[in-house]
ModelCIF file with pLDDT and N, C-alpha, C, O atoms, coordinates in Angstrom:
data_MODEL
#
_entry.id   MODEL 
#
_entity.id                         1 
_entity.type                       polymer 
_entity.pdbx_number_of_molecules   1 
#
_entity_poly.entity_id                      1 
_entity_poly.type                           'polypeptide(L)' 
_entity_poly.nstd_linkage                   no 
_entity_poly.nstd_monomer                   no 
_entity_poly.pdbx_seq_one_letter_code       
;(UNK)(UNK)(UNK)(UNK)(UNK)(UNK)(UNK)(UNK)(UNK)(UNK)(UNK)(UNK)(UNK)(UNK)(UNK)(UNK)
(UNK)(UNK)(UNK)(UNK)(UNK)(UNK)(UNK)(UNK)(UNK)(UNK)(UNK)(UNK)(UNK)(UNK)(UNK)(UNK)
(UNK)(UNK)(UNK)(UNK)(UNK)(UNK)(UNK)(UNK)(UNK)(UNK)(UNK)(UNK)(UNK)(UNK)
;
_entity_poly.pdbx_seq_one_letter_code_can   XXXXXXXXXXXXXXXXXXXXXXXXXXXXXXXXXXXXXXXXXXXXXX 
_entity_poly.pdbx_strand_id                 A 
#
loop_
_entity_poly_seq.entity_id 
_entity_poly_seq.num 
_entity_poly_seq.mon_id 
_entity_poly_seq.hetero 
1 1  UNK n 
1 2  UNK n 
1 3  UNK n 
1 4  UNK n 
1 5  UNK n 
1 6  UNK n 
1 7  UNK n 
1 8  UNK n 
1 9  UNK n 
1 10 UNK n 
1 11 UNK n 
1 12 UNK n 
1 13 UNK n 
1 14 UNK n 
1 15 UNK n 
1 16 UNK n 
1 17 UNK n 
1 18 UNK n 
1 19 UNK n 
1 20 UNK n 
1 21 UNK n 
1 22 UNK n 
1 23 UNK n 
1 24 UNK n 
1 25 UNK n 
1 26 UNK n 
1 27 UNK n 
1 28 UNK n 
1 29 UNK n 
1 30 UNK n 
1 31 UNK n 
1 32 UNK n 
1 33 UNK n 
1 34 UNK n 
1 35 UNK n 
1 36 UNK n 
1 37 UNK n 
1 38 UNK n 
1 39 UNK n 
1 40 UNK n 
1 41 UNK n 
1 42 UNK n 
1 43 UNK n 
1 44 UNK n 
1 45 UNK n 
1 46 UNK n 
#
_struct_asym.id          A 
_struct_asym.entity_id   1 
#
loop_
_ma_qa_metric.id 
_ma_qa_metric.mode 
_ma_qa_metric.name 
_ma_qa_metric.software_group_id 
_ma_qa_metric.type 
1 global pLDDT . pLDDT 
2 local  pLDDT . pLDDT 
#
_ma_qa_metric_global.metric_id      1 
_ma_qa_metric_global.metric_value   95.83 
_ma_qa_metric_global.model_id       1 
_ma_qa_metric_global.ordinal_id     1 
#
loop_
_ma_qa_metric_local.label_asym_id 
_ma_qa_metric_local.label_comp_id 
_ma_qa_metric_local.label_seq_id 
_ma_qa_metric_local.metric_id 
_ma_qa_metric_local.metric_value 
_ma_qa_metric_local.model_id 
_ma_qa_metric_local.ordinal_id 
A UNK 1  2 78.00 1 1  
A UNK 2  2 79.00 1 2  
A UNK 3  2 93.00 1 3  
A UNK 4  2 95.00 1 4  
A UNK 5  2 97.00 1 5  
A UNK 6  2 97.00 1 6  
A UNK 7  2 98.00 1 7  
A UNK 8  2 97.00 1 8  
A UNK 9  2 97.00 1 9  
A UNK 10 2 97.00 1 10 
A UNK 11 2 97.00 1 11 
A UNK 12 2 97.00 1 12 
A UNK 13 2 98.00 1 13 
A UNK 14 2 98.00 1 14 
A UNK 15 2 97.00 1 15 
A UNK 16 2 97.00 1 16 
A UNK 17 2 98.00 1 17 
A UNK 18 2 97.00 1 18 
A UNK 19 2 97.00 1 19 
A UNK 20 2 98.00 1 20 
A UNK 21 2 98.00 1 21 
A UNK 22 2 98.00 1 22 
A UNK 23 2 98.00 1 23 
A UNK 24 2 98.00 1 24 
A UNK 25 2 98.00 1 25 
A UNK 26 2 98.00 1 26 
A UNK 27 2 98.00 1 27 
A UNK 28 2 98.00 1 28 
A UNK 29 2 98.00 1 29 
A UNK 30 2 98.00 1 30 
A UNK 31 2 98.00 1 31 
A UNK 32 2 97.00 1 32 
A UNK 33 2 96.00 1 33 
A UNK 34 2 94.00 1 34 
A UNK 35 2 95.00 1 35 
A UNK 36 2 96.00 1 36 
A UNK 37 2 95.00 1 37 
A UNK 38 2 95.00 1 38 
A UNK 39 2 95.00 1 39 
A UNK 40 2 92.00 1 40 
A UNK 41 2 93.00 1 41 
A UNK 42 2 93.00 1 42 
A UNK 43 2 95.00 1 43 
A UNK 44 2 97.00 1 44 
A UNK 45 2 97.00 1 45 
A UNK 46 2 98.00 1 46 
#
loop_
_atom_site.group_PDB 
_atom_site.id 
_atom_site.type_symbol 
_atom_site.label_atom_id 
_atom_site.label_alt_id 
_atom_site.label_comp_id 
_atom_site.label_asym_id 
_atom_site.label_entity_id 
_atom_site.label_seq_id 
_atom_site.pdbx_PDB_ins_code 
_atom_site.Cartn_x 
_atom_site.Cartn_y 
_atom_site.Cartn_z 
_atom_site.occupancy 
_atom_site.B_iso_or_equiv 
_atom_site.pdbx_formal_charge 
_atom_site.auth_seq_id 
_atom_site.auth_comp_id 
_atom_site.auth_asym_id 
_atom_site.auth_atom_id 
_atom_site.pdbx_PDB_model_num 
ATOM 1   N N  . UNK A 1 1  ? 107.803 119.618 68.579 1.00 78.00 ? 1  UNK A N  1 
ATOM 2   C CA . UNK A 1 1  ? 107.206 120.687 67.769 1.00 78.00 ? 1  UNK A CA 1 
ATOM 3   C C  . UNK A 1 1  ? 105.770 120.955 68.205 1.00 78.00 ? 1  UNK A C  1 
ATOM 4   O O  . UNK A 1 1  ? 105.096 120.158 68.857 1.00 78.00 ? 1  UNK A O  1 
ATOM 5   N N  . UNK A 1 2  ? 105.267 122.450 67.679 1.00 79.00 ? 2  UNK A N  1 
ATOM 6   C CA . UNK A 1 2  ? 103.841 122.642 67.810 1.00 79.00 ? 2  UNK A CA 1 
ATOM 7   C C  . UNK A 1 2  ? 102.984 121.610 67.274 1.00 79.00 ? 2  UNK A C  1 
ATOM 8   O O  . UNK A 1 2  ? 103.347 120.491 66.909 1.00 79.00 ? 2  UNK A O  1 
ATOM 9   N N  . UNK A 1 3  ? 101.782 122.098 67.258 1.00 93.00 ? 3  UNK A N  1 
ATOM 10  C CA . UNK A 1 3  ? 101.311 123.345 68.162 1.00 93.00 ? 3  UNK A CA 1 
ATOM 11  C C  . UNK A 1 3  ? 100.809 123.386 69.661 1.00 93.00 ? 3  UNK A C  1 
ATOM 12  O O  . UNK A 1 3  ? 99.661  123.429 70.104 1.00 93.00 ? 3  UNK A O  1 
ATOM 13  N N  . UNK A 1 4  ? 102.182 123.354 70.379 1.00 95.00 ? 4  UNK A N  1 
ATOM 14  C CA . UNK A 1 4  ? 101.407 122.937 71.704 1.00 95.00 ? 4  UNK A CA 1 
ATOM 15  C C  . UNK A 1 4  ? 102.323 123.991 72.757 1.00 95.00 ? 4  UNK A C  1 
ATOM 16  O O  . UNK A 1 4  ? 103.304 124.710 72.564 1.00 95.00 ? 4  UNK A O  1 
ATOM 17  N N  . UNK A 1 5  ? 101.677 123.760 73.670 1.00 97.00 ? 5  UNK A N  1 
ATOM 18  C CA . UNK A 1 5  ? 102.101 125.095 74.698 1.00 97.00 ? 5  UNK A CA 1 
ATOM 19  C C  . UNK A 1 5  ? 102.915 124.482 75.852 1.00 97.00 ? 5  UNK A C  1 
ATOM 20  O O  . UNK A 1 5  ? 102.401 123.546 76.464 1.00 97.00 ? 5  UNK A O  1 
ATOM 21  N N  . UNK A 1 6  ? 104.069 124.896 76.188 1.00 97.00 ? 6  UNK A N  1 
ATOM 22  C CA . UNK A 1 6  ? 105.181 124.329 76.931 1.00 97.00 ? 6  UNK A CA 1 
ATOM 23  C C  . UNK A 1 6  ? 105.272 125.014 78.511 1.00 97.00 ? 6  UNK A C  1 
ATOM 24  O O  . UNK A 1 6  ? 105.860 126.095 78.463 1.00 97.00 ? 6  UNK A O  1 
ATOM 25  N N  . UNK A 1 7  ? 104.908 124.706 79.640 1.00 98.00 ? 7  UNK A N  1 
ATOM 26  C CA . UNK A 1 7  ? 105.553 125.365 80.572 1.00 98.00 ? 7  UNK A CA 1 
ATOM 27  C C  . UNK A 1 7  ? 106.930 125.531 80.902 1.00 98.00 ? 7  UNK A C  1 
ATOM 28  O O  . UNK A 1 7  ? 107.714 124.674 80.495 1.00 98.00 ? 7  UNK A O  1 
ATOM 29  N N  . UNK A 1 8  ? 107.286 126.336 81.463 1.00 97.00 ? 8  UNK A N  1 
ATOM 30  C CA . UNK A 1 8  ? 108.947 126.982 81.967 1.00 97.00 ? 8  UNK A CA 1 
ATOM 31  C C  . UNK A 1 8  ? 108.996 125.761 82.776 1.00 97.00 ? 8  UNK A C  1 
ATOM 32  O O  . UNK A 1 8  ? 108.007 125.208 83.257 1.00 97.00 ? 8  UNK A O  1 
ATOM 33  N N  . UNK A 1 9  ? 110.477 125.296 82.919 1.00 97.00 ? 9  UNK A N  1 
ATOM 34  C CA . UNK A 1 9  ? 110.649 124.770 84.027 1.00 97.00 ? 9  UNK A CA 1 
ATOM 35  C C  . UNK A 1 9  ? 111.210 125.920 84.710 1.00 97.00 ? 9  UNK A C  1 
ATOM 36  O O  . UNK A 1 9  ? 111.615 126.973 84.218 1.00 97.00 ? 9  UNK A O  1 
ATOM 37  N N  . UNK A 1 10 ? 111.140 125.277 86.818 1.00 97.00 ? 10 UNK A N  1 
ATOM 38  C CA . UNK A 1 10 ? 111.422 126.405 86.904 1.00 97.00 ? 10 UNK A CA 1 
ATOM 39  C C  . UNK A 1 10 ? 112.750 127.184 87.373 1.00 97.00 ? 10 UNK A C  1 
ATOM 40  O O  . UNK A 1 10 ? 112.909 128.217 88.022 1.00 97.00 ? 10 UNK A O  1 
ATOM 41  N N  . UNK A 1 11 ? 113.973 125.924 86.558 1.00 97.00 ? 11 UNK A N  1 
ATOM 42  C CA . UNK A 1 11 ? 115.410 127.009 86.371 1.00 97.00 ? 11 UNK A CA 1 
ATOM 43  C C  . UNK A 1 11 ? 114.797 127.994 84.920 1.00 97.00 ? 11 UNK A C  1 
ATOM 44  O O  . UNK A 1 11 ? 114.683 129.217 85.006 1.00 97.00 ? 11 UNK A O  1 
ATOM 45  N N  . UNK A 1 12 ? 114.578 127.507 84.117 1.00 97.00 ? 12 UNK A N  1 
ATOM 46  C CA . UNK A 1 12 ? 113.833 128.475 83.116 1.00 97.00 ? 12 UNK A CA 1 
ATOM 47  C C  . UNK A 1 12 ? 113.481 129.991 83.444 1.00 97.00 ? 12 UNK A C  1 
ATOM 48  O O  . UNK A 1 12 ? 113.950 131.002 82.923 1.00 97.00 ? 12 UNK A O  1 
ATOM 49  N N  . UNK A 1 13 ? 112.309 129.848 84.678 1.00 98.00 ? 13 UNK A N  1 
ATOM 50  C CA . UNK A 1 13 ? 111.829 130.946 85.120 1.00 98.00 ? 13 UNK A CA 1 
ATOM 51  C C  . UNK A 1 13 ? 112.625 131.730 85.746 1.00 98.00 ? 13 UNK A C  1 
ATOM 52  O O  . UNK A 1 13 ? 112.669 132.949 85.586 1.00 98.00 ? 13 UNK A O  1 
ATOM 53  N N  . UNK A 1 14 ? 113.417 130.976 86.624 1.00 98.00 ? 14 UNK A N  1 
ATOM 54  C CA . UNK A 1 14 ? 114.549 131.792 87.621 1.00 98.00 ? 14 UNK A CA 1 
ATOM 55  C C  . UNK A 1 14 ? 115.470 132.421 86.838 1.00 98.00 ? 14 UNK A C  1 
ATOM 56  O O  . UNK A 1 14 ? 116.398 133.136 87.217 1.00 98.00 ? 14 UNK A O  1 
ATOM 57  N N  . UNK A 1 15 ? 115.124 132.076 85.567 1.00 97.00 ? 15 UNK A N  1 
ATOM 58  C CA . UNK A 1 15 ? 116.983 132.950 84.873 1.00 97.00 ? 15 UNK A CA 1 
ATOM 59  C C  . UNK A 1 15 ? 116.456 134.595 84.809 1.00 97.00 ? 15 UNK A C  1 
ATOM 60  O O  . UNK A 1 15 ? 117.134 135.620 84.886 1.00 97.00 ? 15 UNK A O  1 
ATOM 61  N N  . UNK A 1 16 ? 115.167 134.446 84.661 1.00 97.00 ? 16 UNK A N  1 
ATOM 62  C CA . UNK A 1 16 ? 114.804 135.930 84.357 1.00 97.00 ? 16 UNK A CA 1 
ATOM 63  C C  . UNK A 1 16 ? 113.147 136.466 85.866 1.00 97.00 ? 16 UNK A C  1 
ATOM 64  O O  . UNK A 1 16 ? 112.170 137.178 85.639 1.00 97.00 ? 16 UNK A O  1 
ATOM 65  N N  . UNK A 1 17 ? 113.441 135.901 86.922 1.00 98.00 ? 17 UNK A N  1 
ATOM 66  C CA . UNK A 1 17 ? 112.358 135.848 88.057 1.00 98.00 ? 17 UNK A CA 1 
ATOM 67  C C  . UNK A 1 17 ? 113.248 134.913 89.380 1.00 98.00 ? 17 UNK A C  1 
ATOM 68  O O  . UNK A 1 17 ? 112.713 133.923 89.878 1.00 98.00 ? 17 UNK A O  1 
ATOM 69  N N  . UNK A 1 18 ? 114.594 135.378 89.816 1.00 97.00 ? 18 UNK A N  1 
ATOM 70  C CA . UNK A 1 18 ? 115.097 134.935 90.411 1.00 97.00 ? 18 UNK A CA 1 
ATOM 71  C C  . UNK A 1 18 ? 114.063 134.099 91.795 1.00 97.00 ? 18 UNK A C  1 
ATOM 72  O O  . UNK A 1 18 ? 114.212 132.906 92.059 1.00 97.00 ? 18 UNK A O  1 
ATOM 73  N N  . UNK A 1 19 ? 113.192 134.884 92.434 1.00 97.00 ? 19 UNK A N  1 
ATOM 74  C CA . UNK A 1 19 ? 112.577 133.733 93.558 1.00 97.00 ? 19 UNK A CA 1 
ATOM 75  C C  . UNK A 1 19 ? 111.928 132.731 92.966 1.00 97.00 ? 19 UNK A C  1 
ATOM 76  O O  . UNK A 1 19 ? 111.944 131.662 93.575 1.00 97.00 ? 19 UNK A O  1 
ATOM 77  N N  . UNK A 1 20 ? 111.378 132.776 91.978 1.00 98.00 ? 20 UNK A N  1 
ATOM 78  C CA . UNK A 1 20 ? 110.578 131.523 90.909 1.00 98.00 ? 20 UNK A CA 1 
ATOM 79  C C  . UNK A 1 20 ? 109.143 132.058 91.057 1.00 98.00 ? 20 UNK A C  1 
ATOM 80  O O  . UNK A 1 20 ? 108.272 131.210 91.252 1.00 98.00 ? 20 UNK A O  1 
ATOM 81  N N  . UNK A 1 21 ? 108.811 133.239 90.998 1.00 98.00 ? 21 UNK A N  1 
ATOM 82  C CA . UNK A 1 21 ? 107.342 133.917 91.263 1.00 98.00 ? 21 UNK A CA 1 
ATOM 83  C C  . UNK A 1 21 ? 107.380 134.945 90.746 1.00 98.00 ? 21 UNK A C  1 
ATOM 84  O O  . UNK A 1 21 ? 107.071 136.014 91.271 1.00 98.00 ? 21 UNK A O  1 
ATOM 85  N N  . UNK A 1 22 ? 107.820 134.751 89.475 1.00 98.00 ? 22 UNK A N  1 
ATOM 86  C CA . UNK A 1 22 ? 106.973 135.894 89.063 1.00 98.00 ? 22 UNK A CA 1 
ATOM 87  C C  . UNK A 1 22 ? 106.228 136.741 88.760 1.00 98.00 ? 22 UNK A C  1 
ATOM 88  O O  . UNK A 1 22 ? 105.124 136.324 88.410 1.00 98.00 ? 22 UNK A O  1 
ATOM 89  N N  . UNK A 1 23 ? 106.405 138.090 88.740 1.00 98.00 ? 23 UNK A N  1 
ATOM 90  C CA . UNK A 1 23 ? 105.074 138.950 88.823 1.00 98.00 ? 23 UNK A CA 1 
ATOM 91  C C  . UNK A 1 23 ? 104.395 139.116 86.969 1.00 98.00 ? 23 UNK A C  1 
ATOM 92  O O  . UNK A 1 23 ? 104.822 138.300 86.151 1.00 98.00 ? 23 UNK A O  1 
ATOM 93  N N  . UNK A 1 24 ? 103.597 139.960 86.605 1.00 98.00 ? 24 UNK A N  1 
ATOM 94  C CA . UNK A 1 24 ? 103.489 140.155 85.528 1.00 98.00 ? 24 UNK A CA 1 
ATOM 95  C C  . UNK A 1 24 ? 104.342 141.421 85.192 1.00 98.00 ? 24 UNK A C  1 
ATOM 96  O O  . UNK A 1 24 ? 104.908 141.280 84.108 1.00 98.00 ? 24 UNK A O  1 
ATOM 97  N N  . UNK A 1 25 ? 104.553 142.392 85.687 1.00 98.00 ? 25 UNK A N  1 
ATOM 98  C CA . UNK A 1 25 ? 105.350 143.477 85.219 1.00 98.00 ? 25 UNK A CA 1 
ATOM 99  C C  . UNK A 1 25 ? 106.801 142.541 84.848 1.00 98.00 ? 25 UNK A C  1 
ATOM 100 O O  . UNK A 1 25 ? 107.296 142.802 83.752 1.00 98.00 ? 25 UNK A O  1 
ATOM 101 N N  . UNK A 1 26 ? 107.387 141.654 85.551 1.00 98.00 ? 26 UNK A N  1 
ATOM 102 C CA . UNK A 1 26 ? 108.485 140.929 85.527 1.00 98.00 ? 26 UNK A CA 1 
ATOM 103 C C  . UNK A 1 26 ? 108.490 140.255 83.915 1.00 98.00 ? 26 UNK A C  1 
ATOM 104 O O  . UNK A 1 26 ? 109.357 140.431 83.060 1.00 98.00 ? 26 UNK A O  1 
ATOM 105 N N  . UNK A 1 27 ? 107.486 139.599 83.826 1.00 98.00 ? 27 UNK A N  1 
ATOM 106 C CA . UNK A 1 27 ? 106.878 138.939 82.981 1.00 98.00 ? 27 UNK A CA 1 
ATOM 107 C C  . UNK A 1 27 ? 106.874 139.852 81.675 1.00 98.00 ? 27 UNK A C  1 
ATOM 108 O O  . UNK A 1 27 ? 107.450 139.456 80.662 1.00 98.00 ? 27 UNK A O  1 
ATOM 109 N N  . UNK A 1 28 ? 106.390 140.757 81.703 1.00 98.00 ? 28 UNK A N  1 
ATOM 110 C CA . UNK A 1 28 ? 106.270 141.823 80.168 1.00 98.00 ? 28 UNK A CA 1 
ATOM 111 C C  . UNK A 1 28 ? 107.752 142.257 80.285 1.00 98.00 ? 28 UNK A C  1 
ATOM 112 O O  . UNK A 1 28 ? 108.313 142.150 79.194 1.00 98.00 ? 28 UNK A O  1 
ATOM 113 N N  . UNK A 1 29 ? 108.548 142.708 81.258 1.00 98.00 ? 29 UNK A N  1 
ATOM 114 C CA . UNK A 1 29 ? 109.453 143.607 80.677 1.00 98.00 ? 29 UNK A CA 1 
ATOM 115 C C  . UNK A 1 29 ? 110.793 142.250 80.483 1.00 98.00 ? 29 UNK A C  1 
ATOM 116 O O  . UNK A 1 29 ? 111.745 142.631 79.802 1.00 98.00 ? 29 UNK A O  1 
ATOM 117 N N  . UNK A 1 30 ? 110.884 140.925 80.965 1.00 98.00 ? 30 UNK A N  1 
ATOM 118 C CA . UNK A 1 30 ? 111.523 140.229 80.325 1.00 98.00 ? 30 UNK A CA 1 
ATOM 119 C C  . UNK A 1 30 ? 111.054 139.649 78.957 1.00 98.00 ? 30 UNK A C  1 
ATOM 120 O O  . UNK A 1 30 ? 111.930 139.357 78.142 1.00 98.00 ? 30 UNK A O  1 
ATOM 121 N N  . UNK A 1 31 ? 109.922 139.484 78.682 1.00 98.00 ? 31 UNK A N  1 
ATOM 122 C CA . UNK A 1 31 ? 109.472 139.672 76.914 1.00 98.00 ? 31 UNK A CA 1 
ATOM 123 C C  . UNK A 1 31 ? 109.639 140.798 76.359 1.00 98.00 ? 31 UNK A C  1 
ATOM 124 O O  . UNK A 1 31 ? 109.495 140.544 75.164 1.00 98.00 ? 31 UNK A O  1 
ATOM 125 N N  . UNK A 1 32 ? 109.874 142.002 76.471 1.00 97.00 ? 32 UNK A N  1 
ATOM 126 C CA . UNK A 1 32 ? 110.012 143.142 76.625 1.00 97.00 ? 32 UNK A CA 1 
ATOM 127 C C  . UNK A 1 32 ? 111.882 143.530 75.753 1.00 97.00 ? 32 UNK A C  1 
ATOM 128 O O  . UNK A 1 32 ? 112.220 144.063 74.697 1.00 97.00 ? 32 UNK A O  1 
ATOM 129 N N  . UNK A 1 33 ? 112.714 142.837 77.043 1.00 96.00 ? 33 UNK A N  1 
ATOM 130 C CA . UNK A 1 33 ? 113.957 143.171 76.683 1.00 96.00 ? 33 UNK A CA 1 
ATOM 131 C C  . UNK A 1 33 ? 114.504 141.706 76.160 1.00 96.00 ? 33 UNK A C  1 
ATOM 132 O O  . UNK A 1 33 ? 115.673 141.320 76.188 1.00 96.00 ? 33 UNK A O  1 
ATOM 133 N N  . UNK A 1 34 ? 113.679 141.197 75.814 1.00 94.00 ? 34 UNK A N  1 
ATOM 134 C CA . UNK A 1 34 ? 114.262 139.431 75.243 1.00 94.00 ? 34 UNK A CA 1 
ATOM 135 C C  . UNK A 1 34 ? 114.718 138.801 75.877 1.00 94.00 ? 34 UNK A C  1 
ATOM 136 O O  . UNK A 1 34 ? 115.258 137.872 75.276 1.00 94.00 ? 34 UNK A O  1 
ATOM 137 N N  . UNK A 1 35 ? 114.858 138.764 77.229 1.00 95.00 ? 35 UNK A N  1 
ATOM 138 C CA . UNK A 1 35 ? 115.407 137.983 78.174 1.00 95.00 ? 35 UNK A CA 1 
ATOM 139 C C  . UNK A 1 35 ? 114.742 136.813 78.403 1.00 95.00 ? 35 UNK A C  1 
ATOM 140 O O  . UNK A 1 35 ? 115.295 135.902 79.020 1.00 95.00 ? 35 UNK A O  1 
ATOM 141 N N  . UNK A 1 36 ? 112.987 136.664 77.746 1.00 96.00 ? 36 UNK A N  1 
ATOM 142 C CA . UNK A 1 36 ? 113.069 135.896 77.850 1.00 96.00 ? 36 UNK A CA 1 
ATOM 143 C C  . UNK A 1 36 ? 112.520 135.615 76.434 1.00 96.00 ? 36 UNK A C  1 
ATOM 144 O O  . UNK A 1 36 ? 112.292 136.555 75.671 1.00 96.00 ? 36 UNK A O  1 
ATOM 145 N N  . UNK A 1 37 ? 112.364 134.683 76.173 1.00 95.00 ? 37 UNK A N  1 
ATOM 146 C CA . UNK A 1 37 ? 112.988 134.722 74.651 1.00 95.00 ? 37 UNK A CA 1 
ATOM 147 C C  . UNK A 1 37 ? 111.377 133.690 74.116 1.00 95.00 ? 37 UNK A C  1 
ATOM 148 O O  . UNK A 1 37 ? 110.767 132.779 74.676 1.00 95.00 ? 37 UNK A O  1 
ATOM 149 N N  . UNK A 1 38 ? 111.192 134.368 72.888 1.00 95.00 ? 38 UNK A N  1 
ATOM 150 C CA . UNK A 1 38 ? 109.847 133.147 71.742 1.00 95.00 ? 38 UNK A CA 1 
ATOM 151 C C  . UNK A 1 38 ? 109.825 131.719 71.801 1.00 95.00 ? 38 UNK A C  1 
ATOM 152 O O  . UNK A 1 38 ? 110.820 131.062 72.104 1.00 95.00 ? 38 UNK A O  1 
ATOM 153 N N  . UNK A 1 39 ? 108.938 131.323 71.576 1.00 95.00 ? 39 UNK A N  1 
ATOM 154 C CA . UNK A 1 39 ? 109.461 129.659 70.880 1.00 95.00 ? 39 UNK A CA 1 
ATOM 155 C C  . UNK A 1 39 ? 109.499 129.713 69.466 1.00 95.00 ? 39 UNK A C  1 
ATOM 156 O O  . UNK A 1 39 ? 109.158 130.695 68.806 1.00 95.00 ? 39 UNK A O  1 
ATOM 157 N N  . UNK A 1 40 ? 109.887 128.725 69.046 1.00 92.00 ? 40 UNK A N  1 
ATOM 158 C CA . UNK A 1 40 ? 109.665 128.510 67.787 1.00 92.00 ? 40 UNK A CA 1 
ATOM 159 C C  . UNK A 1 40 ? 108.470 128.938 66.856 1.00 92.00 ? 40 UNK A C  1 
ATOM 160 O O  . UNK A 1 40 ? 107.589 129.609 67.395 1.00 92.00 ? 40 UNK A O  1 
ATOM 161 N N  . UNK A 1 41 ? 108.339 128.639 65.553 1.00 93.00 ? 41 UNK A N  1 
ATOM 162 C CA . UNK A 1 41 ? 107.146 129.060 64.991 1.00 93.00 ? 41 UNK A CA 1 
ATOM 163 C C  . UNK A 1 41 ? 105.736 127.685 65.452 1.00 93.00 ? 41 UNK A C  1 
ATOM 164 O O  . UNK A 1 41 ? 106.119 126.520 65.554 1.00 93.00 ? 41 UNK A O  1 
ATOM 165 N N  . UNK A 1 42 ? 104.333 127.990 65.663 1.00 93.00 ? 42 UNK A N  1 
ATOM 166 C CA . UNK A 1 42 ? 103.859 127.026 66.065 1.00 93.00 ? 42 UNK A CA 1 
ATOM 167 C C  . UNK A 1 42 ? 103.785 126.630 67.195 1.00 93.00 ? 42 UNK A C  1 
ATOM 168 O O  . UNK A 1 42 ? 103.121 125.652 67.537 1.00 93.00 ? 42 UNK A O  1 
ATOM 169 N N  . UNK A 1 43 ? 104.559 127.442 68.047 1.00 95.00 ? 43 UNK A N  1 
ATOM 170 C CA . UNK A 1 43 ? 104.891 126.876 69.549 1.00 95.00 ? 43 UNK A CA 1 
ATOM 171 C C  . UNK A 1 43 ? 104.224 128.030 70.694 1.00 95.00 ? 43 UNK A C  1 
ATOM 172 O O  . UNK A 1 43 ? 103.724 129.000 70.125 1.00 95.00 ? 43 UNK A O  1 
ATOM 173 N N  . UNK A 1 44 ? 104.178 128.049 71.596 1.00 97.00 ? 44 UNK A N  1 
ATOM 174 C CA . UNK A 1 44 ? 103.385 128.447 72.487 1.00 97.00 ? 44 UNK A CA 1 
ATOM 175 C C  . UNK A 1 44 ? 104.168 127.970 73.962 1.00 97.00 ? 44 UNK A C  1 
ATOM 176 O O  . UNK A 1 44 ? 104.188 126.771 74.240 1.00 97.00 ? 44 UNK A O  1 
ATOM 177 N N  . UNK A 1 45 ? 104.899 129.120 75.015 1.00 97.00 ? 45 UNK A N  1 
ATOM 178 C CA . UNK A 1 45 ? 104.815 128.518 76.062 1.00 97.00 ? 45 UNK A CA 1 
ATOM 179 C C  . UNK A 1 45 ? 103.809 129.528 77.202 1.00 97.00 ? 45 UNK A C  1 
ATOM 180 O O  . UNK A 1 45 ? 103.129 130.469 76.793 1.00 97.00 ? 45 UNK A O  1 
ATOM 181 N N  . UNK A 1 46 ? 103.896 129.044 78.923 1.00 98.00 ? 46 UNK A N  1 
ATOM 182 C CA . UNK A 1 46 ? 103.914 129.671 79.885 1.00 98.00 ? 46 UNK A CA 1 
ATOM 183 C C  . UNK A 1 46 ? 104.211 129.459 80.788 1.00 98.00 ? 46 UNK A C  1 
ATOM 184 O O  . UNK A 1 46 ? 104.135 130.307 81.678 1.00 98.00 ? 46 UNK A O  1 
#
């Protein structure tokens, strides 16, 4: 649990940034279309 901030691992990242580098446009429009998805309440990743 929070409040602490989690990095992606990086099959995590690849589900939605297939080379594992993602850009920021990549980045907003998978927060964007929920692909990639919140944490919990309290929680924080990147």
């Amino acid at each position: 649990a929070g409040p602490f901030v989690r990095p992606l691992t990086d099959r995590e990242v690849r589900a939605w940034a297939p080379t594992g580098q993602p850009t920021y446009a990549q980045w907003a429009d998978a927060l964007d279309t929920e692909t990639l998805h919140f944490p919990a309440r309290g929680c924080g990743n990147c």
